[in-house]
N, C-alpha and C. Protein backbone atom coordinates (compact mmCIF):
# COMPACT_ATOMS: atom_id res chain seq x y z
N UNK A 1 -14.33 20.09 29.61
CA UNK A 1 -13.63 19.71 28.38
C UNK A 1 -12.69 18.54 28.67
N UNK A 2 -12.87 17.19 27.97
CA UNK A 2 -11.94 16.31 27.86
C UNK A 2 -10.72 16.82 27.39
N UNK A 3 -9.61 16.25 27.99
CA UNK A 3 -8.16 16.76 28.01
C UNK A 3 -7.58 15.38 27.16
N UNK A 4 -6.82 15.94 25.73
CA UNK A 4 -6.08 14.79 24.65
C UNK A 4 -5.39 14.23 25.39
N UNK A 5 -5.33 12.89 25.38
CA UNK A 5 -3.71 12.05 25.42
C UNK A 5 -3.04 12.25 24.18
N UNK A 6 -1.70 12.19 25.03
CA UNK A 6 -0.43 12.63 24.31
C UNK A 6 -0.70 11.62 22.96
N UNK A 7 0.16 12.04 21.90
CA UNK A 7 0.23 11.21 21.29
C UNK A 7 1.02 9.55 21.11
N UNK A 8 2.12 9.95 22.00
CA UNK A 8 2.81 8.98 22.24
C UNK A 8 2.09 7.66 23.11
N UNK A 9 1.40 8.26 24.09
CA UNK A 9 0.26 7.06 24.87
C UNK A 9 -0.37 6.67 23.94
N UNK A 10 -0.91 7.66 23.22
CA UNK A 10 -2.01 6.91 21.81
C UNK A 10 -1.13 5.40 20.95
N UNK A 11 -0.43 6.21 20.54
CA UNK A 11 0.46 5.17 19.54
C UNK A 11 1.09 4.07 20.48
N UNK A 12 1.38 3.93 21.79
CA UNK A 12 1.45 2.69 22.75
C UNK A 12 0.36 2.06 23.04
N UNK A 13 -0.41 2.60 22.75
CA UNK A 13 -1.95 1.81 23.05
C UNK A 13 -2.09 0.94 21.92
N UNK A 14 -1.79 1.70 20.61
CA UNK A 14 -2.18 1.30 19.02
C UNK A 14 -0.78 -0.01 19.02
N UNK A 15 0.62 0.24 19.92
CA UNK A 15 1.36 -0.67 19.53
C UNK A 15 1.27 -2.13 20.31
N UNK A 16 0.71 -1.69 21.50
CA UNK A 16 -0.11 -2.89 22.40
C UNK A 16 -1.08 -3.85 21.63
N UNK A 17 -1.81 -3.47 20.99
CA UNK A 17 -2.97 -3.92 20.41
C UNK A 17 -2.36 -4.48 19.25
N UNK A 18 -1.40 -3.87 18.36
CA UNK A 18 -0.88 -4.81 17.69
C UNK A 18 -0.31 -5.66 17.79
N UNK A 19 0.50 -5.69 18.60
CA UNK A 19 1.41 -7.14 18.93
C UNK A 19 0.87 -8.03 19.47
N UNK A 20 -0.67 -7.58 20.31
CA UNK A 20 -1.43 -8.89 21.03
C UNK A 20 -2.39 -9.68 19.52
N UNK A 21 -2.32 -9.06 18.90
CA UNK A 21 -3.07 -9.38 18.18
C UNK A 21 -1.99 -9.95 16.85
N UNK A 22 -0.58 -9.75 16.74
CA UNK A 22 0.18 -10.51 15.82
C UNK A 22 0.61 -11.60 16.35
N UNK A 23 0.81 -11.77 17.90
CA UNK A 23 0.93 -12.94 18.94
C UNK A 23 -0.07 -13.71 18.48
N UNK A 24 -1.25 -13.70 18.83
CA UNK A 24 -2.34 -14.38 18.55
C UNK A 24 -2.65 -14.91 17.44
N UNK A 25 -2.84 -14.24 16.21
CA UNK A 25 -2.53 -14.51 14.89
C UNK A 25 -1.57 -15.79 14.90
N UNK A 26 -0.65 -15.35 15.10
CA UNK A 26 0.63 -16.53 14.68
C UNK A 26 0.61 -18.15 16.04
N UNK A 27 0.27 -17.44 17.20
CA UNK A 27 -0.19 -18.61 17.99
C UNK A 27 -1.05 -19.92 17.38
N UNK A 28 -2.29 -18.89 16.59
CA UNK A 28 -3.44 -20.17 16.36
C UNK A 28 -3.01 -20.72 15.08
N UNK A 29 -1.92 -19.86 14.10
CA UNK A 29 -1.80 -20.27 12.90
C UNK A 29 -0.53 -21.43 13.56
N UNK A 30 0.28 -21.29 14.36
CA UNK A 30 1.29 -22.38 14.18
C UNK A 30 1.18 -23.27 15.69
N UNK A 31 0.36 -23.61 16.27
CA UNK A 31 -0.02 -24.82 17.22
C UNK A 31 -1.69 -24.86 17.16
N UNK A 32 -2.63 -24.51 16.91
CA UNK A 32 -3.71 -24.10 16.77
C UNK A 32 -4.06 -23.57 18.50
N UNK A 33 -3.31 -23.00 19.52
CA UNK A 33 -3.94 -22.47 20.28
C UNK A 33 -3.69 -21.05 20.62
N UNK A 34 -3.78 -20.30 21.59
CA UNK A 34 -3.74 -19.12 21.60
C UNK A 34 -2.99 -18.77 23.04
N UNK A 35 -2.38 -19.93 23.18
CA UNK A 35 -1.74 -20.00 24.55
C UNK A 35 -0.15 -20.33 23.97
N UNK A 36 0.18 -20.52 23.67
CA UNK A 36 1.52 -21.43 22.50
C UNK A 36 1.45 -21.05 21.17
N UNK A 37 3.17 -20.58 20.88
CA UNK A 37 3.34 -20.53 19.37
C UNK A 37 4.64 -20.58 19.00
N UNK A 38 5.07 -20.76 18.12
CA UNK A 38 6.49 -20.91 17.26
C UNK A 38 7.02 -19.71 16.90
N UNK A 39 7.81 -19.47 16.92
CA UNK A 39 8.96 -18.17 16.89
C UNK A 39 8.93 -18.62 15.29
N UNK A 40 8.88 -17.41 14.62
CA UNK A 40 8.97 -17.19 13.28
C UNK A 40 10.07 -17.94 12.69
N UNK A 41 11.24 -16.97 13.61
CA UNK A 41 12.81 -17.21 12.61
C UNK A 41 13.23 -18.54 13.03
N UNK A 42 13.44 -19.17 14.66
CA UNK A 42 14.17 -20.25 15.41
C UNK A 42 13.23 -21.65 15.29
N UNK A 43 11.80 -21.20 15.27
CA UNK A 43 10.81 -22.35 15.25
C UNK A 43 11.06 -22.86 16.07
N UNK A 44 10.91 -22.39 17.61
CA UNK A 44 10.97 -22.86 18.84
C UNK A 44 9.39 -22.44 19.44
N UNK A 45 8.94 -23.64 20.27
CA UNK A 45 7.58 -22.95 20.73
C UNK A 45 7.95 -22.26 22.16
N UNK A 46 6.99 -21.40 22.35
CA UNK A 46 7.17 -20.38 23.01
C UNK A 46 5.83 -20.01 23.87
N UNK A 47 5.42 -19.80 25.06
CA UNK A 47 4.28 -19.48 25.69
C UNK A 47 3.98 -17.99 24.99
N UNK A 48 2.60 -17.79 24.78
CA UNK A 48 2.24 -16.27 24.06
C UNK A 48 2.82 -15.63 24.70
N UNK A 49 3.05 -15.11 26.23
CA UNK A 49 3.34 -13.93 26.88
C UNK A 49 5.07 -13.73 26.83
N UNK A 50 6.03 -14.90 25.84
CA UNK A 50 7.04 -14.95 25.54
C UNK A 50 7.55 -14.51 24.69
N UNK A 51 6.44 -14.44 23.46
CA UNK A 51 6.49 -13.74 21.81
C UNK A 51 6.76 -12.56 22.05
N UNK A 52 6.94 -12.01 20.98
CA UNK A 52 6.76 -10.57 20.91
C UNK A 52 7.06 -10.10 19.25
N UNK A 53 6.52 -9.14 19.14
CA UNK A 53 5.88 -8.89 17.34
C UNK A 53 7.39 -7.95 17.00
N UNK A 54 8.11 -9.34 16.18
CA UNK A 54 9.25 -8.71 15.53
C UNK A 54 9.06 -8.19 13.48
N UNK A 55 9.51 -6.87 13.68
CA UNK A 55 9.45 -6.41 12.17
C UNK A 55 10.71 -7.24 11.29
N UNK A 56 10.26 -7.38 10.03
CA UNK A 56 11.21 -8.23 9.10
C UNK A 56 11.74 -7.11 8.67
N UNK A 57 11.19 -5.66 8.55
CA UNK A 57 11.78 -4.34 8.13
C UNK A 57 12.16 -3.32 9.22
N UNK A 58 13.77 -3.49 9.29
CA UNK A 58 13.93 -2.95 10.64
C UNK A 58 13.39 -0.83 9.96
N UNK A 59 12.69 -0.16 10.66
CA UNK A 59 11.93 0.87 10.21
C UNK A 59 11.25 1.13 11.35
N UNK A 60 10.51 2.01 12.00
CA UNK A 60 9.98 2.92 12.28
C UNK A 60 8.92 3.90 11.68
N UNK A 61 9.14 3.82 10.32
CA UNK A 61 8.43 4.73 9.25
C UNK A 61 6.85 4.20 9.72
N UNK A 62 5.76 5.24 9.24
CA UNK A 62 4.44 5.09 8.70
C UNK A 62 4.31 3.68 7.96
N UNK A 63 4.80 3.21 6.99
CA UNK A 63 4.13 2.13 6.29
C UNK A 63 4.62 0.95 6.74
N UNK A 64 5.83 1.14 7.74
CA UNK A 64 6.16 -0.19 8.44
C UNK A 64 5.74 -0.77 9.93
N UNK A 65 5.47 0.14 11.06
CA UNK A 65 5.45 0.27 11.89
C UNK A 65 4.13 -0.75 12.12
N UNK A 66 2.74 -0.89 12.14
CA UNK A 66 1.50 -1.48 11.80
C UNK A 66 1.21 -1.99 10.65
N UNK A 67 2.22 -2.78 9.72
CA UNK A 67 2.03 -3.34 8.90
C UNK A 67 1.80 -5.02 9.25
N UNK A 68 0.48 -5.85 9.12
CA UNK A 68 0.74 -7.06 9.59
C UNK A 68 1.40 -8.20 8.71
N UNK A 69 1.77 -7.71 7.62
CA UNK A 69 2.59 -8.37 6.39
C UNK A 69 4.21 -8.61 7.04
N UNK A 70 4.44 -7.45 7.33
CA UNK A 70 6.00 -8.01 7.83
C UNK A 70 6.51 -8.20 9.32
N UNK A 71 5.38 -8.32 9.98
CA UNK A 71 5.59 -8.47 11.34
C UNK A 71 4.95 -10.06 11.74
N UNK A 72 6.08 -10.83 12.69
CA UNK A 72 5.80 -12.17 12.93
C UNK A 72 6.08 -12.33 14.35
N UNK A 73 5.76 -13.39 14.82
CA UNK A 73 6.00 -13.64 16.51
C UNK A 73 7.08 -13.95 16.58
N UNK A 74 7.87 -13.24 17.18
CA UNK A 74 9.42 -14.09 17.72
C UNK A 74 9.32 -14.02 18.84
N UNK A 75 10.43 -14.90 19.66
CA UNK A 75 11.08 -15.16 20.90
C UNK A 75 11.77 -13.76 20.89
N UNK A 76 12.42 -13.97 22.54
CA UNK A 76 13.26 -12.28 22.56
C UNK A 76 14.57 -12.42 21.90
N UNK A 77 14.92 -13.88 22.10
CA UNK A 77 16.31 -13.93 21.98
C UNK A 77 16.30 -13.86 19.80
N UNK A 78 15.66 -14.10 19.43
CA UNK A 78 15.99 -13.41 18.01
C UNK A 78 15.18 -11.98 17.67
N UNK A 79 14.49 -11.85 18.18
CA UNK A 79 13.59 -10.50 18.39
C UNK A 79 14.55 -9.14 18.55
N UNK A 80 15.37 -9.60 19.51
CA UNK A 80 16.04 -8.20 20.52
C UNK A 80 17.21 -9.03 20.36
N UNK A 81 17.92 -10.24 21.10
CA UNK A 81 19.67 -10.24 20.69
C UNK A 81 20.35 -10.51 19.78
N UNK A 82 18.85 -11.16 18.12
CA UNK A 82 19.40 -11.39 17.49
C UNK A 82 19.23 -10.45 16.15
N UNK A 83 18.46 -9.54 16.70
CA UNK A 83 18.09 -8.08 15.85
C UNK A 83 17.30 -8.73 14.64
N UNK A 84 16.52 -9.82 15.42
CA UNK A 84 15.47 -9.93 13.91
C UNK A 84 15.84 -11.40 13.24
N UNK A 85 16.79 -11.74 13.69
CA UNK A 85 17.43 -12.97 13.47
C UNK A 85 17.53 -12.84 11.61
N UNK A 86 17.77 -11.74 10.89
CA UNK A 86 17.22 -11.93 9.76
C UNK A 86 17.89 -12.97 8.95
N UNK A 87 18.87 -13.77 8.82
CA UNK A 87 19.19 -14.49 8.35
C UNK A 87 18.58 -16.02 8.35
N UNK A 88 17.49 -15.90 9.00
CA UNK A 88 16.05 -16.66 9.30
C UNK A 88 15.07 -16.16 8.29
N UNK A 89 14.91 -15.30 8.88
CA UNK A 89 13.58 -14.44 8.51
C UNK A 89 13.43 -14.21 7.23
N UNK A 90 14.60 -13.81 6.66
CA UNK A 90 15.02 -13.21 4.88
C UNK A 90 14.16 -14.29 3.81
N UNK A 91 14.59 -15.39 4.61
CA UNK A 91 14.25 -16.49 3.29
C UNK A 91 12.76 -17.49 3.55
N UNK A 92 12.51 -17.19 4.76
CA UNK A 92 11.16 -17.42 5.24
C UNK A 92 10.16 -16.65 4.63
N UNK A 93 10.02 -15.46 4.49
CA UNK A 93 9.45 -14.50 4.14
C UNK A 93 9.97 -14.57 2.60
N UNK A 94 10.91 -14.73 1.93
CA UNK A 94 10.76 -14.80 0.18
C UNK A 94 9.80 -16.15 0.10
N UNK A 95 9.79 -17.24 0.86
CA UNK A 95 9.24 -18.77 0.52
C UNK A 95 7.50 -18.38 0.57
N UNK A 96 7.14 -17.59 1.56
CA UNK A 96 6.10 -17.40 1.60
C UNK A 96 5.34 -15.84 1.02
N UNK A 97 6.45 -14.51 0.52
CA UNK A 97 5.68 -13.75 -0.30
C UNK A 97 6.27 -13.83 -1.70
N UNK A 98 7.34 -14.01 -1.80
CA UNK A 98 7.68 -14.19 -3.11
C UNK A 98 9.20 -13.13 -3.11
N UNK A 99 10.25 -13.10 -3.82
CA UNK A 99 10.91 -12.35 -4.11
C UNK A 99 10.67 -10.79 -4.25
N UNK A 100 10.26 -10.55 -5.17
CA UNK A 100 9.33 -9.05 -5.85
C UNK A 100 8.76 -8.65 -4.16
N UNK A 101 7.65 -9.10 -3.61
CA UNK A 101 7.05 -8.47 -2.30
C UNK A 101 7.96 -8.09 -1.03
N UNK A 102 8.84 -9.07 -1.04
CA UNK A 102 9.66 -8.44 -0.46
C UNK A 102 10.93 -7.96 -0.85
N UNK A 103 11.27 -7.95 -1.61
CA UNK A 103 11.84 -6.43 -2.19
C UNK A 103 11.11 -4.82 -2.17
N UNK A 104 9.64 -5.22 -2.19
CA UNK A 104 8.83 -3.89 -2.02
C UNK A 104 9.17 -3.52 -0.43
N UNK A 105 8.78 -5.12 0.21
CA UNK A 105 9.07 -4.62 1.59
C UNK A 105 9.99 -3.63 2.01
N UNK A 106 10.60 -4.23 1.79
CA UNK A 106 12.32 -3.40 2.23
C UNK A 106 11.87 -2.52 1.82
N UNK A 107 11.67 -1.81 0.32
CA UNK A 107 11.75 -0.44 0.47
C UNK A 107 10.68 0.39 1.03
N UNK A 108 9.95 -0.23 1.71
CA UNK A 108 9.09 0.46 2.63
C UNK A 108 9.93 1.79 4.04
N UNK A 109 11.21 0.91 4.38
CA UNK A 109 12.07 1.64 4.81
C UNK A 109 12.53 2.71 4.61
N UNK A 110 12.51 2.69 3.21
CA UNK A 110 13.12 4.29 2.78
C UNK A 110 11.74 5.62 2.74
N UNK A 111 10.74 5.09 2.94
CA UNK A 111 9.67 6.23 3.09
C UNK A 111 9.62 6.66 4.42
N UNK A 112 10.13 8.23 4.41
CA UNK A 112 10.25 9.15 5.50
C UNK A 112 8.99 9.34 6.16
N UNK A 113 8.30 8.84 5.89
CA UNK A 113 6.70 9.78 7.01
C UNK A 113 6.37 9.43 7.95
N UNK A 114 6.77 9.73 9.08
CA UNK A 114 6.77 9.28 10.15
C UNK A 114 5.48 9.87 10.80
N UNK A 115 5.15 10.57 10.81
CA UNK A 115 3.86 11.42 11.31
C UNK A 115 3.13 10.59 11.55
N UNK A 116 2.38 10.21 12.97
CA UNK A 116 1.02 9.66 12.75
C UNK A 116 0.73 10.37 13.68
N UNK A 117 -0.79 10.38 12.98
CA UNK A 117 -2.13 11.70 13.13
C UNK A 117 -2.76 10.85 14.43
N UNK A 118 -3.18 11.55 15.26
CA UNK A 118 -4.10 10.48 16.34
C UNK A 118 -5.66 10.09 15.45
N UNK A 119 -6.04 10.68 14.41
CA UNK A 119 -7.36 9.81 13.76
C UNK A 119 -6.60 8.41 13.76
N UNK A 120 -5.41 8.22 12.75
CA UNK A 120 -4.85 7.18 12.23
C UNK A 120 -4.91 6.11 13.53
N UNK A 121 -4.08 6.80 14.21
CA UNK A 121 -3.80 5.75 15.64
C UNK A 121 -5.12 4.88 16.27
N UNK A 122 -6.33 6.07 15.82
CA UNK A 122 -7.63 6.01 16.42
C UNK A 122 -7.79 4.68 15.80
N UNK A 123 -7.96 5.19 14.74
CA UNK A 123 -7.89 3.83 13.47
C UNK A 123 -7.64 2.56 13.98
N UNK A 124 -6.26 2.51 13.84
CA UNK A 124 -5.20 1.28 13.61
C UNK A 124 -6.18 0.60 15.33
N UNK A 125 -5.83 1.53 16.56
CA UNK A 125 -6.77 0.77 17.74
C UNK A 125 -7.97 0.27 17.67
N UNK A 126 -8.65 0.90 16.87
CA UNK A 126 -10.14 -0.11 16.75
C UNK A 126 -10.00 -0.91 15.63
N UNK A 127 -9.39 -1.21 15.11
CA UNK A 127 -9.40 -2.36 13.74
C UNK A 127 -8.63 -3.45 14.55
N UNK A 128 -7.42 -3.50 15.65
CA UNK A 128 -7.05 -4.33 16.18
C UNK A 128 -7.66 -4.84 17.57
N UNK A 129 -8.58 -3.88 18.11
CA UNK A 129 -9.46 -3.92 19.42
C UNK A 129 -10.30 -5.39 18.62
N UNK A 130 -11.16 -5.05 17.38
CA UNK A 130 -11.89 -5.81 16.78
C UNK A 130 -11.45 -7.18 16.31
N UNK A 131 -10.30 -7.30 15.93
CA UNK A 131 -9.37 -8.70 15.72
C UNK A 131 -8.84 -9.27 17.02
N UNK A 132 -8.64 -8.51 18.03
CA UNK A 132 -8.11 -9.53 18.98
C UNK A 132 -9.82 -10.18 19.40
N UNK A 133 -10.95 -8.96 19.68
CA UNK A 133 -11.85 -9.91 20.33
C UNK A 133 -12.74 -10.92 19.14
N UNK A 134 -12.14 -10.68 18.10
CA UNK A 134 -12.36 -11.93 17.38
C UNK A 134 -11.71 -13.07 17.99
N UNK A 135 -10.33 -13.25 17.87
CA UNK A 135 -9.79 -14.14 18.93
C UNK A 135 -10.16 -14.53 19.41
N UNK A 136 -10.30 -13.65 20.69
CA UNK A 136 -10.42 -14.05 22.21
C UNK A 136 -11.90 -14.86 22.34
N UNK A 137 -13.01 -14.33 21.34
CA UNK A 137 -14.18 -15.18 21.29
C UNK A 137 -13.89 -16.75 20.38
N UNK A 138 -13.09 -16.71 19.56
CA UNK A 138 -12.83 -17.75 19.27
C UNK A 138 -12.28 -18.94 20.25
N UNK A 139 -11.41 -18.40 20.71
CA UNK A 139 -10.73 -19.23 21.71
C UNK A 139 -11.28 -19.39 23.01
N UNK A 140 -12.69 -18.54 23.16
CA UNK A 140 -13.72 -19.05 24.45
C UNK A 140 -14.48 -20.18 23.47
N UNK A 141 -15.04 -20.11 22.74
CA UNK A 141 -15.63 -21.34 21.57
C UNK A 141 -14.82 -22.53 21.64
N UNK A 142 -13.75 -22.47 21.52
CA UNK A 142 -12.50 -23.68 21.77
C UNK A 142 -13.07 -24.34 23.19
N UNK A 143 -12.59 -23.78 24.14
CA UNK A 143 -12.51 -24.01 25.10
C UNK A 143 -14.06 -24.68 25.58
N UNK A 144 -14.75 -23.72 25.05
CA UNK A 144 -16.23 -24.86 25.65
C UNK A 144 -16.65 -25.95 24.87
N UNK A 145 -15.84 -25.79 23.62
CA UNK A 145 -16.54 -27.67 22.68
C UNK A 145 -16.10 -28.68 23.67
């Protein structure tokens, strides 16, 4: 009998996979490579392995946690010392969803459900397994034109 991983390994696996894959995302969208990208809030470029996938909704909850709507590449220093730098972020994010969406955002925060089921996790890991090696085949295509 196969023996479960914890859930907590699950959901580090599922949070690995997201952030390589919101790194990447935002790499090719703001230098077109997958090696280099611009920090959301500071618009400083940054080597990928420098980013790291900061939430615009500080949360924990179910509907925020793997959401790729409010999560962007930052540097550490607005990521972690500048807690999101949101006084960046706030008006970046109205220019590009609109007022109304993020107002929904935010209240994404106030929904308590924290529970995630390991199907879900199962989930969320193969939908981002599948987008990064979209990527990663993209950016072997790059590389050999």
């Amino acid at each position: 009998m196969k023996k479960k991983l914890p859930i907590t390994k699950i959901k580090a696996k599922a949070w690995n996979l997201f952030s390589r894959y919101i790194r990447y995302r935002d790499c090719y969208a703001t230098t077109g490579t997958y090696e280099y990208g611009i920090c959301y809030t500071c618009e400083k470029k940054y080597s990928f392995k420098k980013l790291q996938a900061g939430h615009f909704v500080d949360s924990r909850t179910k509907p925020v946690l793997f959401n790729p709507d409010i999560v962007k590449a930052q540097c550490m220093g607005c990521n972690v010392f500048k807690k999101g730098n949101k006084d960046f972020y706030t008006p970046k994010m109205i220019k590009e969803y609109g007022q109304y969406k993020v107002l929904e955002f935010l209240e994404l925060r106030h929904n308590k459900d924290k529970t995630w089921r390991r199907e879900e996790l199962y989930k969320v890991i193969e939908i981002y397994q599948d987008k990064i090696q979209e990527y990663e085949q993209l950016a072997r295509n790059h590389v050999s034109d």
